[in-house]
C-alpha atoms as a PDB file:
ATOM      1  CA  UNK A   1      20.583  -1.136   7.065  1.00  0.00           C
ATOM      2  CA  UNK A   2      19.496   1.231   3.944  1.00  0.00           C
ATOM      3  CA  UNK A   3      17.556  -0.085   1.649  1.00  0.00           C
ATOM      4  CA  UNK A   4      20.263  -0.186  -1.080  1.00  0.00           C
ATOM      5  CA  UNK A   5      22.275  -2.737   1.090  1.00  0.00           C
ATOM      6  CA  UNK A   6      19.346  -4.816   1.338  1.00  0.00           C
ATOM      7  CA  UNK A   7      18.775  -4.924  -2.124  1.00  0.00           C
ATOM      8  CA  UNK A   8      22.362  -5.595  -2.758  1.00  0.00           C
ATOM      9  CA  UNK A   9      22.165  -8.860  -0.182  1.00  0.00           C
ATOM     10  CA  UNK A  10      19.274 -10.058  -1.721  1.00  0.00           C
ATOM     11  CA  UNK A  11      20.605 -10.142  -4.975  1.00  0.00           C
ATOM     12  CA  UNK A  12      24.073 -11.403  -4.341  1.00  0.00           C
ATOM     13  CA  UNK A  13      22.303 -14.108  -2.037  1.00  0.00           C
ATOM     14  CA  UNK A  14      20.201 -15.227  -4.692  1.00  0.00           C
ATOM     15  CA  UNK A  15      22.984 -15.570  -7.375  1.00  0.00           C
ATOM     16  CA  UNK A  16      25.249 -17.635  -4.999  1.00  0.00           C
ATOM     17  CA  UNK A  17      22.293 -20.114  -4.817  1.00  0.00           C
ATOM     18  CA  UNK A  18      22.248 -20.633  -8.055  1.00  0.00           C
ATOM     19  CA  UNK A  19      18.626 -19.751  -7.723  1.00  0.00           C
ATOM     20  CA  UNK A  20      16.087 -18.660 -10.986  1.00  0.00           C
ATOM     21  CA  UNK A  21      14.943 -15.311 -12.328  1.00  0.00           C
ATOM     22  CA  UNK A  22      11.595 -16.295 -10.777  1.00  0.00           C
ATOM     23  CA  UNK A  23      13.031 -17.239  -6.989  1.00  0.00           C
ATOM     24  CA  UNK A  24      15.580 -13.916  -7.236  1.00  0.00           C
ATOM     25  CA  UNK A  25      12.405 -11.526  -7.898  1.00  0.00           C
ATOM     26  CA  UNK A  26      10.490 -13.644  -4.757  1.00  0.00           C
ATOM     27  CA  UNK A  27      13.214 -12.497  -2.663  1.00  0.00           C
ATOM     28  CA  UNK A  28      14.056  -9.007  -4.006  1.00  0.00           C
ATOM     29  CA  UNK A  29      10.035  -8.266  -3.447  1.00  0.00           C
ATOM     30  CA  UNK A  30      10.133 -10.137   0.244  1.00  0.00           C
ATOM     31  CA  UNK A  31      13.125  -7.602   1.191  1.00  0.00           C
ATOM     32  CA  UNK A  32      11.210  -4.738  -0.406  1.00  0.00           C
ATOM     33  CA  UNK A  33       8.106  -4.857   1.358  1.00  0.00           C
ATOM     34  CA  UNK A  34      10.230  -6.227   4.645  1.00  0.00           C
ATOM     35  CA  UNK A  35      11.658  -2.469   4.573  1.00  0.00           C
ATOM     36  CA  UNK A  36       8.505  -0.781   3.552  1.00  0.00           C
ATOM     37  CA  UNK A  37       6.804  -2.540   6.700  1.00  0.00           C
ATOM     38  CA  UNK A  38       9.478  -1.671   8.651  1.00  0.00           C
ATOM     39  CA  UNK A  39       9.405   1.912   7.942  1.00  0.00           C
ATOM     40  CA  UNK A  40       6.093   1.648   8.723  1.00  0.00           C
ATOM     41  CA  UNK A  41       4.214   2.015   5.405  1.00  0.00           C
ATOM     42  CA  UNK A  42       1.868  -0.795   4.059  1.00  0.00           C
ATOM     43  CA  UNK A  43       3.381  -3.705   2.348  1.00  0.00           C
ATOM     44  CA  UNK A  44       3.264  -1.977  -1.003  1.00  0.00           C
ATOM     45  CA  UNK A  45       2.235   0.943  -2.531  1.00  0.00           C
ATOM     46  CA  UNK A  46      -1.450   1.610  -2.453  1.00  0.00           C
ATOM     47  CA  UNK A  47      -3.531   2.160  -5.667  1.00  0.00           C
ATOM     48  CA  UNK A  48      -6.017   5.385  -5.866  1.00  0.00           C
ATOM     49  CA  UNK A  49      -8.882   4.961  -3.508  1.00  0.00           C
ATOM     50  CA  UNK A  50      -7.089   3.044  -1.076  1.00  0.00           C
ATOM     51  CA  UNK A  51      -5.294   4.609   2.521  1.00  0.00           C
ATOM     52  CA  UNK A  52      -2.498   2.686   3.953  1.00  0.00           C
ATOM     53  CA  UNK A  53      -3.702   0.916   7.639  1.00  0.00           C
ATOM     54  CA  UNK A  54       0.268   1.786   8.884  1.00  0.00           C
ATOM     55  CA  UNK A  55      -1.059  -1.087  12.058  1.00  0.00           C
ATOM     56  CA  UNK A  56      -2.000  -3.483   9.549  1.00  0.00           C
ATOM     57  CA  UNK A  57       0.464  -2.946   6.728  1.00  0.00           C
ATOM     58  CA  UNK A  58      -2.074  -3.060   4.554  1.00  0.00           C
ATOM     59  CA  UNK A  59      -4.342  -0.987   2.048  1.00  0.00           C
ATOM     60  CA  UNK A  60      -7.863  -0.342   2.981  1.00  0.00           C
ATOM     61  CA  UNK A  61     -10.671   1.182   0.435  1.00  0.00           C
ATOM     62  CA  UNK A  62     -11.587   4.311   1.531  1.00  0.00           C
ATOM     63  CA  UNK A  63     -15.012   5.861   1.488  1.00  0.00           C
ATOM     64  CA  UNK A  64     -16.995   6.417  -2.014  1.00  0.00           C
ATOM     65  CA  UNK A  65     -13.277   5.016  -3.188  1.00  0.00           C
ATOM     66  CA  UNK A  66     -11.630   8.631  -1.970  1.00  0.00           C
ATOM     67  CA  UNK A  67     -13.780  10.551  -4.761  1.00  0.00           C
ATOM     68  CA  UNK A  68     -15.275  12.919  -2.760  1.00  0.00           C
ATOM     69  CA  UNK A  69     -14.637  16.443  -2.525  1.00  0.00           C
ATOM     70  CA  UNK A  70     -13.871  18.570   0.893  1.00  0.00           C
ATOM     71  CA  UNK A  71     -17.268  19.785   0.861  1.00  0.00           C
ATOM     72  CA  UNK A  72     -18.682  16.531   0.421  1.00  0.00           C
ATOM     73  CA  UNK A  73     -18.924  13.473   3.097  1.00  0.00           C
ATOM     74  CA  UNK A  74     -19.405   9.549   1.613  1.00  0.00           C
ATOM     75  CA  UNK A  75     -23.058   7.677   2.736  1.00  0.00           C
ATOM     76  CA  UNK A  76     -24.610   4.386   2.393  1.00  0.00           C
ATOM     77  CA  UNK A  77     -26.976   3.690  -0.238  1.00  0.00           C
ATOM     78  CA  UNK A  78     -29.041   0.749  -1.157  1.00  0.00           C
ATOM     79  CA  UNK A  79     -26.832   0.260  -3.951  1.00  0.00           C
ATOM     80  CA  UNK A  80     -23.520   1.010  -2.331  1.00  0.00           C
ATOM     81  CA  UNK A  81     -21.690   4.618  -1.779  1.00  0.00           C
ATOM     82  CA  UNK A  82     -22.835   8.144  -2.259  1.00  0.00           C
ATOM     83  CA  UNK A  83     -21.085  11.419  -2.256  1.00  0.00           C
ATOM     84  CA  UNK A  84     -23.336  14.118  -0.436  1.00  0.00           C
ATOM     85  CA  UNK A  85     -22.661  17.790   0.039  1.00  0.00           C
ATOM     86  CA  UNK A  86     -22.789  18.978   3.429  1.00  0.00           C
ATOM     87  CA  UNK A  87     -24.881  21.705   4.446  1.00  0.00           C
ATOM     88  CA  UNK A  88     -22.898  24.401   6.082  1.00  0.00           C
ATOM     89  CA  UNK A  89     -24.474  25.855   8.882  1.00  0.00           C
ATOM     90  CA  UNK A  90     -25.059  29.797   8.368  1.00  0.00           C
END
């Protein structure tokens, strides 16, 4: 099924029960990230410094929260993450 036949279900199911804003918006989002999941993306959409885990569905953080630049690799710190260059080997 395409998502917009999904969508359509969900909304037509949740009319004919007679159901509230609040229940037809649980549903609509259940069917959306049902789909997502099943196309094998996270759940939902993941926010900047986050990498979908496509076996988990979900979003992880990624290192030094994604800021660092190709030249650059993420380390621990005492007081949490660091971007470092890396030396290049001559």
């Amino acid at each position: 099924m395409t998502f917009r036949s999904l969508t359509l279900i969900a909304l037509l199911a949740s009319g004919c029960a007679g159901v509230g804003e609040a229940a037809s918006g649980i549903v609509l989002g259940s069917v959306v990230a049902g789909v997502r999941r099943a196309n094998g993306e996270c759940y939902t959409p993941c926010n900047p410094g986050f990498a979908c885990d496509k076996a988990k569905g979900t979003c992880e953080p990624l290192p030094c929260g994604g800021k660092c630049n190709f030249d650059q690799k993420c380390e621990p710190t005492p007081t949490g993450e660091q971007c470092v260059n890396v030396k290049s080997t001559p």
